[in-house]
N, C-alpha and C. Protein backbone atom coordinates (compact mmCIF):
# COMPACT_ATOMS: atom_id res chain seq x y z
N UNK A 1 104.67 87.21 33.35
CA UNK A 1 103.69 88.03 32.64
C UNK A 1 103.99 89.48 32.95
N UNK A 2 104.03 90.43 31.98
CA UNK A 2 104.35 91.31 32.07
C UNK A 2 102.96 92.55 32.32
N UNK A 3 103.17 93.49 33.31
CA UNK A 3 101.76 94.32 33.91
C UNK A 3 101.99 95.45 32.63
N UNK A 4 100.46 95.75 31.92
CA UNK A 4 100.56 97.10 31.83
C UNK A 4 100.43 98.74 32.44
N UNK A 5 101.20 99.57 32.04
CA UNK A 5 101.06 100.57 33.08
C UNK A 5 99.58 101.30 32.21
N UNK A 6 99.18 101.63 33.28
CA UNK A 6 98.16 102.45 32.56
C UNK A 6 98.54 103.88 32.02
N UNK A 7 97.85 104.58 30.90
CA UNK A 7 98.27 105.30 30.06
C UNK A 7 97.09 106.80 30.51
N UNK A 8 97.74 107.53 31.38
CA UNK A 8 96.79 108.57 31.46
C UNK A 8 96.35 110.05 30.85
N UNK A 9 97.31 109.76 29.88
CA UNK A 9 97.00 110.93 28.36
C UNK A 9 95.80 110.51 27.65
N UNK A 10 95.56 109.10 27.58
CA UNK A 10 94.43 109.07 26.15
C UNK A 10 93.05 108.61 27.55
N UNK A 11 92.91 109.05 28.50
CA UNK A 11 91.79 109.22 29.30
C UNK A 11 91.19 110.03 29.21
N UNK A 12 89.48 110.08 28.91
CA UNK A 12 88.56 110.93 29.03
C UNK A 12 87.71 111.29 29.95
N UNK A 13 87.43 112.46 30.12
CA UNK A 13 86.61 112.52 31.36
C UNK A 13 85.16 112.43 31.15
N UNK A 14 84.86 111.43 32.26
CA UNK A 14 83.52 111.12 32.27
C UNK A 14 82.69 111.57 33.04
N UNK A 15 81.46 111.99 32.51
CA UNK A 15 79.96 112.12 33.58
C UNK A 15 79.57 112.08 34.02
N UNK A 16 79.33 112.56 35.79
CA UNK A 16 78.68 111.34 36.47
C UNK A 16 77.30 111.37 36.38
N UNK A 17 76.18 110.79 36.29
CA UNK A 17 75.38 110.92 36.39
C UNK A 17 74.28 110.60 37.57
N UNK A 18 73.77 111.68 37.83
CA UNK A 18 72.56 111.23 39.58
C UNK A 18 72.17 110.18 39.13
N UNK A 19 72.45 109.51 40.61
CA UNK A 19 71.51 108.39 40.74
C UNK A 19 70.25 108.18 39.92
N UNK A 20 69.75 106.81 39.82
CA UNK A 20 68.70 106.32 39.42
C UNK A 20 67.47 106.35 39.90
N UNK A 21 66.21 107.24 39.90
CA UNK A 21 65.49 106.73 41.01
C UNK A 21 64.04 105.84 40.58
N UNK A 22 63.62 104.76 40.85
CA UNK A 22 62.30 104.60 40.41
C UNK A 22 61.78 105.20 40.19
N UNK A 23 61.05 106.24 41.41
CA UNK A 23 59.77 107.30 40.91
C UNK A 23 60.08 108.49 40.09
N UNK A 24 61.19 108.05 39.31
CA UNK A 24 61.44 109.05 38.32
C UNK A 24 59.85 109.48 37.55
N UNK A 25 59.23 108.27 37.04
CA UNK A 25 58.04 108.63 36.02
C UNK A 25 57.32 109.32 37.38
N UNK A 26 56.63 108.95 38.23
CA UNK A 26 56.51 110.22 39.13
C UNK A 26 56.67 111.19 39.05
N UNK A 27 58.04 112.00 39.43
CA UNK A 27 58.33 113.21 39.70
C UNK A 27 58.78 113.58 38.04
N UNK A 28 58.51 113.19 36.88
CA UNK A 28 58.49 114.00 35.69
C UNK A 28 57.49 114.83 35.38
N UNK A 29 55.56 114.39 36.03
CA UNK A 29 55.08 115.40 35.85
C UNK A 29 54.99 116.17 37.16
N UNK A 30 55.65 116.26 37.86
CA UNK A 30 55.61 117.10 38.55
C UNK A 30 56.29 118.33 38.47
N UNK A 31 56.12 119.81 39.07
CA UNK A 31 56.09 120.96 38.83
C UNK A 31 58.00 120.80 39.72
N UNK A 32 59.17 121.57 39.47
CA UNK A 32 60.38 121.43 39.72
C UNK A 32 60.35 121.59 41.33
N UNK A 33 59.74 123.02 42.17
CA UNK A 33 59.05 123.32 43.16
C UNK A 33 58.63 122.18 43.93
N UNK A 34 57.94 121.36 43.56
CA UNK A 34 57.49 120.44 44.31
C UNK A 34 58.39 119.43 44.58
N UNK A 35 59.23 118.42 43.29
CA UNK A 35 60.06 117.79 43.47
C UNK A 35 61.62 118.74 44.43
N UNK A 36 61.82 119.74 44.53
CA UNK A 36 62.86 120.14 45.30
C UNK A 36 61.89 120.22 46.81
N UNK A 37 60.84 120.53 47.27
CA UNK A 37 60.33 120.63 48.68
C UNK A 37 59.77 118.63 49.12
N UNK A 38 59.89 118.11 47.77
CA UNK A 38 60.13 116.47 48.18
C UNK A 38 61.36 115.61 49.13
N UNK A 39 62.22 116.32 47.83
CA UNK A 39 63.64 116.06 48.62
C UNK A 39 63.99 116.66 49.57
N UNK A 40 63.53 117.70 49.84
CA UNK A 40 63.77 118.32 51.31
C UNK A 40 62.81 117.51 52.40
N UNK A 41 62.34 117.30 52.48
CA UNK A 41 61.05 116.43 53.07
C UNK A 41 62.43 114.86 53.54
N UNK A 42 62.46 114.37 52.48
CA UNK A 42 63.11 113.30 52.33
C UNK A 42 64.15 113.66 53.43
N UNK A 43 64.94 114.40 52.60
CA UNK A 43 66.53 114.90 53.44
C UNK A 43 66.43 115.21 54.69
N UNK A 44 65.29 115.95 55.75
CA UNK A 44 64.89 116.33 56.49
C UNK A 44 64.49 114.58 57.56
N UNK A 45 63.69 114.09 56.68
CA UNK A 45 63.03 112.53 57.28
C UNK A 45 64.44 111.65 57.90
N UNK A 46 65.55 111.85 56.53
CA UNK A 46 67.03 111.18 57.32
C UNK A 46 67.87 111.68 58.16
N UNK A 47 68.01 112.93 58.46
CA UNK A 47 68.50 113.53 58.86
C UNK A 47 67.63 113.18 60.66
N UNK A 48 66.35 113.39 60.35
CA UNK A 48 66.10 113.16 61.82
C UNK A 48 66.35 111.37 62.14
N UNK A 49 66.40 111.16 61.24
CA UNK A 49 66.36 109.19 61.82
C UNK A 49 67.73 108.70 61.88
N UNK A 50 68.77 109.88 61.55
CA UNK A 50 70.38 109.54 61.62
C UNK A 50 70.45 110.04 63.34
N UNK A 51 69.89 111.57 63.43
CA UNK A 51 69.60 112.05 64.90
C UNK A 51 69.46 111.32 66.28
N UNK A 52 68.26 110.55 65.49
CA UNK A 52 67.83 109.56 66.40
C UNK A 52 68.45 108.38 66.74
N UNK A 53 68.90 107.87 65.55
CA UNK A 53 70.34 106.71 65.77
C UNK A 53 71.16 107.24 66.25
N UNK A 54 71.73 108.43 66.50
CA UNK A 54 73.22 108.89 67.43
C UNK A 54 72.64 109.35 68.43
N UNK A 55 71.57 109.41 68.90
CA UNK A 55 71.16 109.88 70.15
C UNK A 55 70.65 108.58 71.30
N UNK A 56 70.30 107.71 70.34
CA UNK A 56 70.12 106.19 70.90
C UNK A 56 71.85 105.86 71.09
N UNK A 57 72.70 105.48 69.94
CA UNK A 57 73.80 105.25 70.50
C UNK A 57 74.54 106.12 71.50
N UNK A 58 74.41 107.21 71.78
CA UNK A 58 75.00 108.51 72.72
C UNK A 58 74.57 107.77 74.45
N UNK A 59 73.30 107.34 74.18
CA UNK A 59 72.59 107.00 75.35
C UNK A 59 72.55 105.21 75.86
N UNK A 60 72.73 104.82 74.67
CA UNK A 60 73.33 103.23 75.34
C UNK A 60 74.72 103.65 75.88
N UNK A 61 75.89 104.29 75.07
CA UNK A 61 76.96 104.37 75.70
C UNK A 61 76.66 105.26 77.27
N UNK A 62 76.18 106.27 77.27
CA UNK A 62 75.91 106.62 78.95
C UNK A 62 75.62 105.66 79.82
N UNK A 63 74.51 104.22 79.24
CA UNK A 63 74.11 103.89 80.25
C UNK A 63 75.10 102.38 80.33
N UNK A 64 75.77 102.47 79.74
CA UNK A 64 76.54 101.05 79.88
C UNK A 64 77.72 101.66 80.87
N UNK A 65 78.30 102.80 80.50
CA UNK A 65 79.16 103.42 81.56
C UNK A 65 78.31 103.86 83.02
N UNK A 66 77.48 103.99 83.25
CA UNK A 66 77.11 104.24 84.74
C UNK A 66 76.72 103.19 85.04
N UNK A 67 76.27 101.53 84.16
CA UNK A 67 76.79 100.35 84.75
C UNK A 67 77.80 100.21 85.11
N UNK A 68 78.41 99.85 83.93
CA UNK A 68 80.27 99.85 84.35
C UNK A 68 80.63 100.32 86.27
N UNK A 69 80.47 101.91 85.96
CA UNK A 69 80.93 102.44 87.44
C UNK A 69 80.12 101.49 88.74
N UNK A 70 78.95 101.11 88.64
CA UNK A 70 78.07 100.81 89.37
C UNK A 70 78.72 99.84 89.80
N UNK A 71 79.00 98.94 89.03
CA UNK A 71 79.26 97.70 88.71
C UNK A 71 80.94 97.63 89.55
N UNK A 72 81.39 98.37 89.55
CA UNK A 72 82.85 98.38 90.01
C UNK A 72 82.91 98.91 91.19
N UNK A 73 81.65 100.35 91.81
CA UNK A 73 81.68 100.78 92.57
C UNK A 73 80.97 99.49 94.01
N UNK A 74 80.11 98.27 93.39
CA UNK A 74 79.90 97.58 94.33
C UNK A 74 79.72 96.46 94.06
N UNK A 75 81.15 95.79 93.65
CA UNK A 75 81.88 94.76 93.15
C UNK A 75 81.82 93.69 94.24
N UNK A 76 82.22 94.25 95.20
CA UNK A 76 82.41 94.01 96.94
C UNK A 76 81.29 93.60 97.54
N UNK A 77 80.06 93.88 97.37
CA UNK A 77 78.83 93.73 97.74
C UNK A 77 78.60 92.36 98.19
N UNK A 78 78.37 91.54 97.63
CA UNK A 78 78.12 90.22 97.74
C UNK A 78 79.37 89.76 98.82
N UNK A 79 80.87 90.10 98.30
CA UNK A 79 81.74 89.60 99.56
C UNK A 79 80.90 90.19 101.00
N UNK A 80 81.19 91.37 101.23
CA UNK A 80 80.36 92.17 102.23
C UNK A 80 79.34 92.27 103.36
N UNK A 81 78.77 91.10 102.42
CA UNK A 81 77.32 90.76 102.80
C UNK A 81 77.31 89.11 103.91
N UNK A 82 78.05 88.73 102.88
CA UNK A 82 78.98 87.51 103.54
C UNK A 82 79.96 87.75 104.59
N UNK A 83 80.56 88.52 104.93
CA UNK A 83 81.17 89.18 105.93
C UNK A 83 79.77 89.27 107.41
N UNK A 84 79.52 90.05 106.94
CA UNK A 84 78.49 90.34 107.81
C UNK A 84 78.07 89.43 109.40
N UNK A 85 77.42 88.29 108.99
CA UNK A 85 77.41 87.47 109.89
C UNK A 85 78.78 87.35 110.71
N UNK A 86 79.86 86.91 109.77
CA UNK A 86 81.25 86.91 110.70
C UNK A 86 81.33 88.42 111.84
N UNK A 87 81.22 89.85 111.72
CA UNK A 87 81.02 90.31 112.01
C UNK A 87 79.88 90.49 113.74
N UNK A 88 78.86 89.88 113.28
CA UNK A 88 78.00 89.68 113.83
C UNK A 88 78.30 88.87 114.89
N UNK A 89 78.48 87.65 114.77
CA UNK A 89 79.52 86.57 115.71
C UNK A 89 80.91 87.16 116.44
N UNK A 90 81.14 88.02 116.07
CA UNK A 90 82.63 89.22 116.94
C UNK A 90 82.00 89.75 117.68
N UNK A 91 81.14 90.35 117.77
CA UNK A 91 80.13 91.25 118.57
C UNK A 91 79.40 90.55 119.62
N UNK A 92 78.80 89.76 119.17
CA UNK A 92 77.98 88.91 120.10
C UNK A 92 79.16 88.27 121.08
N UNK A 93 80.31 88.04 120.82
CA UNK A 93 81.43 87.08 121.66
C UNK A 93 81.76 88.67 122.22
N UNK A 94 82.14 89.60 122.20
CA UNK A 94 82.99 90.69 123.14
C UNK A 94 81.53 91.23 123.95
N UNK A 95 80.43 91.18 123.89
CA UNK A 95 79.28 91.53 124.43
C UNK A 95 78.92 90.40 125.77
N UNK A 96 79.38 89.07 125.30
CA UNK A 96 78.76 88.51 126.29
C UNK A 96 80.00 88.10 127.24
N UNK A 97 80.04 88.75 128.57
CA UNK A 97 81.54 88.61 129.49
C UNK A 97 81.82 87.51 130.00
N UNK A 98 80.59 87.07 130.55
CA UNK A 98 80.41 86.07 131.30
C UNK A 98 80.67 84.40 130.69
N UNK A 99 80.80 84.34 129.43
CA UNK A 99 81.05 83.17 128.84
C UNK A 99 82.60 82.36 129.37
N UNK A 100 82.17 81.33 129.03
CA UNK A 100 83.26 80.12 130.30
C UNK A 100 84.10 80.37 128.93
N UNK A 101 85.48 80.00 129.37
CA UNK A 101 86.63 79.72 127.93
C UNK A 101 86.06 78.61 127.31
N UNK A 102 85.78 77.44 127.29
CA UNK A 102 84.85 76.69 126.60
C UNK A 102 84.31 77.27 125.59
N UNK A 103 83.20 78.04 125.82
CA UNK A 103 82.18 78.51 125.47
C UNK A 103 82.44 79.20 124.22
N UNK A 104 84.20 80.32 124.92
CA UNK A 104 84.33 81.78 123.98
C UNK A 104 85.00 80.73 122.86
N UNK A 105 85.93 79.56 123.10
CA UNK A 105 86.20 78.74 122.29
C UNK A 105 85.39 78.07 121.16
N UNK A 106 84.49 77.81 121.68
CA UNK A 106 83.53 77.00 120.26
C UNK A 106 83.08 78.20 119.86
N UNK A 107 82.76 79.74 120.48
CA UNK A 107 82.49 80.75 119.55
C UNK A 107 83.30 81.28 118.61
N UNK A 108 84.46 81.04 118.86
CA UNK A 108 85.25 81.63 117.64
C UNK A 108 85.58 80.07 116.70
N UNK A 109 85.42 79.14 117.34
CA UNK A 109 85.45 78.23 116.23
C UNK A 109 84.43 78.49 115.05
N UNK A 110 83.29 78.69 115.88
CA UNK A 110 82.40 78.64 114.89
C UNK A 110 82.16 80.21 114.05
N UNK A 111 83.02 81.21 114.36
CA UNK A 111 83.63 82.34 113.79
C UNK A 111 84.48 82.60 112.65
N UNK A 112 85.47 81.29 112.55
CA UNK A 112 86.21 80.72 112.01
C UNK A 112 85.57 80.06 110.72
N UNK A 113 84.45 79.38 111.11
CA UNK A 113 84.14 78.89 109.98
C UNK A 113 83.64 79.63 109.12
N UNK A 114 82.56 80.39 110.02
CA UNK A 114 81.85 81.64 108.81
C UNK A 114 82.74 82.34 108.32
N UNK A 115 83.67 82.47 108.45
CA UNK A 115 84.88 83.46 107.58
C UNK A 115 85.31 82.72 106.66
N UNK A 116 85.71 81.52 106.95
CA UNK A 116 86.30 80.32 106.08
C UNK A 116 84.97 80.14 104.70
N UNK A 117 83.83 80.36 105.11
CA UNK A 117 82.67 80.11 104.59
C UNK A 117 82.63 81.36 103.17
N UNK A 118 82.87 82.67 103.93
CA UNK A 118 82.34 84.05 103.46
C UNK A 118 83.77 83.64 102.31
N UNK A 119 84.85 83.48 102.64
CA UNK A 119 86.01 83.78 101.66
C UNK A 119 86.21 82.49 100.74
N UNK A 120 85.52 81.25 100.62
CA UNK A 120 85.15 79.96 99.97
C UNK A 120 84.19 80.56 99.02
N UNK A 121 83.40 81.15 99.66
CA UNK A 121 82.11 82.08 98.74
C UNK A 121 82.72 83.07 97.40
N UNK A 122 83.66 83.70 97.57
CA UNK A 122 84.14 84.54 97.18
C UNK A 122 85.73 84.56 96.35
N UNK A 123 85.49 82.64 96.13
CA UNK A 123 86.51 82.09 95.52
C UNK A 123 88.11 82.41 96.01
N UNK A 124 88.26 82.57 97.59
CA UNK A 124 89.51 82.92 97.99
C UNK A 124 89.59 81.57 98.72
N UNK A 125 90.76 80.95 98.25
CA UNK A 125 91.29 79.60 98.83
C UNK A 125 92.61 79.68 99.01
N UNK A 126 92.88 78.50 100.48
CA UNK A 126 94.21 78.94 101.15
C UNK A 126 95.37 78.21 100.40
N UNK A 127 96.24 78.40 100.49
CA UNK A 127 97.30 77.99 100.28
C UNK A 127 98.44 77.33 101.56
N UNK A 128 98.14 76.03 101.33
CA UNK A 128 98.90 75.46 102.61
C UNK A 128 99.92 74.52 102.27
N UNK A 129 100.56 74.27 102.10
CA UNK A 129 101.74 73.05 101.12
C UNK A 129 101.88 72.49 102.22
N UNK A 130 102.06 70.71 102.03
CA UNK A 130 102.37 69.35 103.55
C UNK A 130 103.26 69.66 103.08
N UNK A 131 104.53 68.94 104.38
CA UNK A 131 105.63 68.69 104.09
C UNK A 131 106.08 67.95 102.86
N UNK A 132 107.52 68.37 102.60
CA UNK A 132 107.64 67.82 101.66
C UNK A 132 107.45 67.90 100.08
N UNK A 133 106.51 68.58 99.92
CA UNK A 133 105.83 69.22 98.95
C UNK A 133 106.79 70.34 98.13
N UNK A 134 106.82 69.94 96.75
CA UNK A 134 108.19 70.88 95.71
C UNK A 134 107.94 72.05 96.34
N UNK A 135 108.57 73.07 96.35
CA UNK A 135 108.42 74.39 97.32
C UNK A 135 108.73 75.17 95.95
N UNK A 136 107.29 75.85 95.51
CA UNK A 136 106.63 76.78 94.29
C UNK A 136 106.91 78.68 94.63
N UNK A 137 108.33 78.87 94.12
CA UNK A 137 108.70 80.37 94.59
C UNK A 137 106.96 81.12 94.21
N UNK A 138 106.16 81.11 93.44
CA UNK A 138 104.94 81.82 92.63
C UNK A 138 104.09 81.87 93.69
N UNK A 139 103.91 80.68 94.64
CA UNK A 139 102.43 80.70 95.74
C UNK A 139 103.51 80.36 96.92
N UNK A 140 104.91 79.87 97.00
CA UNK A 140 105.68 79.84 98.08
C UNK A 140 106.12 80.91 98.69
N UNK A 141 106.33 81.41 99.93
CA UNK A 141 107.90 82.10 100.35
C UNK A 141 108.36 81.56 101.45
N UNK A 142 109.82 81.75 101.01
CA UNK A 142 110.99 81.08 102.08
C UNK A 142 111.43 82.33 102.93
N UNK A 143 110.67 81.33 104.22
CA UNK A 143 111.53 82.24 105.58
C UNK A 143 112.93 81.99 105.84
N UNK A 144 112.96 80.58 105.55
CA UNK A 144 114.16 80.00 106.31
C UNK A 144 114.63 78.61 105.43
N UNK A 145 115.93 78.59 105.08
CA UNK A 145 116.43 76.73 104.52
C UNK A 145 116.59 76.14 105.73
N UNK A 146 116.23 74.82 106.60
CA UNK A 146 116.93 74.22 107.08
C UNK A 146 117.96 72.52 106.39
N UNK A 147 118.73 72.44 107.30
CA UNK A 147 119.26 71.12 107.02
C UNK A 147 118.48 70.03 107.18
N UNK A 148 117.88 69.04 106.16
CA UNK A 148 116.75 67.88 106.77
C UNK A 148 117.54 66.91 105.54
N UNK A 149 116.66 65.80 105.87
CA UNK A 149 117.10 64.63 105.03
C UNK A 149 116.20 64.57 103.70
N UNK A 150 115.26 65.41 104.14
CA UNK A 150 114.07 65.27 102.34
C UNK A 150 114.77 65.86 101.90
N UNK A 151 114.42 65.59 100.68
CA UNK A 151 114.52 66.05 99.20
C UNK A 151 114.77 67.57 99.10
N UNK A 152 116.15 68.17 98.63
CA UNK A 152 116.41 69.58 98.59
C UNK A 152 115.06 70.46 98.06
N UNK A 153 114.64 71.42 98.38
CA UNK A 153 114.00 72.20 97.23
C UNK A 153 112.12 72.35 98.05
N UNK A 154 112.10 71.35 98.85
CA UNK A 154 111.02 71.03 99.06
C UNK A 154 110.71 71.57 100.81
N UNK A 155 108.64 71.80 100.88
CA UNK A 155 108.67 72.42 102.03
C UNK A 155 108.94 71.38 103.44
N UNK A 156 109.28 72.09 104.37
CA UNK A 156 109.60 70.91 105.82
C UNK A 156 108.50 71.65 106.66
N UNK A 157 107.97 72.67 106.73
CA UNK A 157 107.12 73.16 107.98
C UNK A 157 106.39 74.80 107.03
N UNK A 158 105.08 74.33 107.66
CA UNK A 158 104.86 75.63 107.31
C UNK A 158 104.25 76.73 108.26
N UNK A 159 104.88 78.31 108.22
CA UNK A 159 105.06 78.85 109.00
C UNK A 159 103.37 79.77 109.20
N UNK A 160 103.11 80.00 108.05
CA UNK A 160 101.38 80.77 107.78
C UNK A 160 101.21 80.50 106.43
N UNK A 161 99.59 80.03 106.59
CA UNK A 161 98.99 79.98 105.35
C UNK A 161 98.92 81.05 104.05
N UNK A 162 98.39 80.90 102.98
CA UNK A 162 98.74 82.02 101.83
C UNK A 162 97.50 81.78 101.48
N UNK A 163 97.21 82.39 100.11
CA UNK A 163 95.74 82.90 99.58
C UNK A 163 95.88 82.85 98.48
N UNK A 164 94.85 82.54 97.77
CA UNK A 164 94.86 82.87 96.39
C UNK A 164 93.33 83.06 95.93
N UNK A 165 93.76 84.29 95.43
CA UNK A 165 91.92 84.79 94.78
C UNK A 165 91.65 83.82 93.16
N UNK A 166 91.27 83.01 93.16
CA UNK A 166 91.26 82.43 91.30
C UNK A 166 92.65 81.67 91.10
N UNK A 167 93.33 82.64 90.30
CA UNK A 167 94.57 82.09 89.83
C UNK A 167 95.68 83.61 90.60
N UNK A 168 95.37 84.36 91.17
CA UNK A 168 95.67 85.12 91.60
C UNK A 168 96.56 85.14 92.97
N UNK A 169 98.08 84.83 93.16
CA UNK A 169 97.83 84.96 94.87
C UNK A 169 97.82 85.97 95.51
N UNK A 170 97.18 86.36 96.16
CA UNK A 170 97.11 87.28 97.22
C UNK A 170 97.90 87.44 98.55
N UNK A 171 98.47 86.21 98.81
CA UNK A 171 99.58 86.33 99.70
C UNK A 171 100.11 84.47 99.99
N UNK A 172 101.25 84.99 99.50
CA UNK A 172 101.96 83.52 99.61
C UNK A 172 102.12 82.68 100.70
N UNK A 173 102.24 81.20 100.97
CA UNK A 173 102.38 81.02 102.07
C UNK A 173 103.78 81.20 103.20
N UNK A 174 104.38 81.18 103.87
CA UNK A 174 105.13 81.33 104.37
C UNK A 174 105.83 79.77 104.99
N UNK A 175 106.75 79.60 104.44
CA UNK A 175 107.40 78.18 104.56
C UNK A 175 108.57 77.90 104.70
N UNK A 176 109.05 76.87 105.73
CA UNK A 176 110.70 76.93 105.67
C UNK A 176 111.02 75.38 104.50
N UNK A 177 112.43 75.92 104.18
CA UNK A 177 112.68 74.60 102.82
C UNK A 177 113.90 73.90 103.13
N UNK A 178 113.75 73.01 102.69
CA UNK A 178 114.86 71.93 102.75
C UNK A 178 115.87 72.12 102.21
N UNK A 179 117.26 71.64 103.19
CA UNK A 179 118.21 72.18 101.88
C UNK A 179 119.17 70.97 102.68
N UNK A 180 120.24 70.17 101.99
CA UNK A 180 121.13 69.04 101.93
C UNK A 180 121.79 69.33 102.64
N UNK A 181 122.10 68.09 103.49
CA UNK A 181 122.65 68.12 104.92
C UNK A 181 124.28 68.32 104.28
N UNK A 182 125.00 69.16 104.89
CA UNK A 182 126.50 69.59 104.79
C UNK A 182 127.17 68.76 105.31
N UNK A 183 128.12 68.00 104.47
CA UNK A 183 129.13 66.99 105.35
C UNK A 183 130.29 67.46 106.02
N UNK A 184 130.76 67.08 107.17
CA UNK A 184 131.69 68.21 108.03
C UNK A 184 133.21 68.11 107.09
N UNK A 185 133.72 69.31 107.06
CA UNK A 185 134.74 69.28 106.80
C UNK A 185 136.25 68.95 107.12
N UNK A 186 136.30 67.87 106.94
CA UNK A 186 137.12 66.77 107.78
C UNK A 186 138.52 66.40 106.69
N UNK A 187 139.37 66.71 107.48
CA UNK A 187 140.82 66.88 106.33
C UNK A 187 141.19 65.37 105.89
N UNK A 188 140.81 65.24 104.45
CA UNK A 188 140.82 64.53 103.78
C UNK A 188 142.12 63.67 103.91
N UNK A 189 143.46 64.03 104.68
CA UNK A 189 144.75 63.22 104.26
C UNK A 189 144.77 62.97 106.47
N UNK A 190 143.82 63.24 106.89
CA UNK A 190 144.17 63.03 108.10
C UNK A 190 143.66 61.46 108.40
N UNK A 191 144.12 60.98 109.38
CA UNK A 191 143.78 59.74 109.54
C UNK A 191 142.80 59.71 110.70
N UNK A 192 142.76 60.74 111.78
CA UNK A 192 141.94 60.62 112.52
C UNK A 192 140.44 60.29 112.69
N UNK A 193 139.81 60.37 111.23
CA UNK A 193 138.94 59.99 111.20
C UNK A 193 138.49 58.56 110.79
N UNK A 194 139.43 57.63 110.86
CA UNK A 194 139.56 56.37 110.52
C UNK A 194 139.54 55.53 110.83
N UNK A 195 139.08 55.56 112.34
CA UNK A 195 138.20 54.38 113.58
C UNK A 195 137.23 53.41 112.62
């Protein structure tokens, strides 16, 4: 199908004409004076209620940004707070001298936990791989390959735990990896090895 082009020589120019308004029969008997201090009235009425809509939006945006900051400035809060007690339990153990090793022992056990507690709270979980376990360069790091009989690739010992905030790690664990025992190099045309 073939388009026509439009032809802009035999175009006429057209009229525009003002808007339509209902209270036209209205403002016909009215004096010209009055209908122009109408529309000013009018124009004046939108003008303040456009004002007022950008001054409402001007002021939600202020106050969503000094959330925002708020919001970022004490993000930490809740970890913090949870801290606290752990804190509290450090103090109370270097304050009291006289405690038997026993004693300073189940205090930091139980020091241990509230930390374990505060950072469980705060969706930080450890990262510990058993032996054996595929060894993941992303939440792994290799200190060391040794020679073992498992499975190449995989962890044999692990050296310190790792972290991960969410899906986030925060610090990998530290692990040594397996790597295939080396057969000695033993001259293939010699016979000595042939007991």
């Amino acid at each position: 199908m073939r388009r026509r082009r439009p032809q802009f020589d035999k175009m006429q120019e057209e009229t525009v004409q003002p808007p339509q308004h209902e209270n036209r029969a209205e403002n016909a008997g009215k004096p010209l004076e009055q209908q122009l201090a109408d529309a000013q009235a009018q124009a004046e009425s939108s003008r303040d209620a456009m004002l007022r809509a950008l001054a409402d939006a001007e002021n939600a945006r202020k106050r969503f940004q000094a959330e925002a900051a708020s919001a970022q400035k004490y993000a930490l809060e809740r970890f913090a707070e949870s801290l606290l007690p752990v804190m509290d339990s450090l103090e109370a153990a270097l304050a009291n001298q006289d405690a038997s090793p026993q004693a300073m022992r189940d205090g930091v056990q139980l020091t241990q936990r509230q930390f374990s507690q505060a950072l469980e709270k705060a969706r930080i979980v450890p990262i510990s791989p058993l032996p054996g376990e595929r060894f993941d360069p992303h939440r792994h790091q290799a200190i060391a390959t040794v020679e073992s009989d498992s499975e190449p690739n995989t962890v044999v010992a692990i050296m310190q735990k790792g972290y991960q905030l969410h899906e986030r790690v925060l610090r990998p664990a530290l692990v040594t990896v397996a790597k295939p025992v080396e057969k000695s190099r033993a001259n293939p045309i010699s016979d000595t090895d042939l007991d």
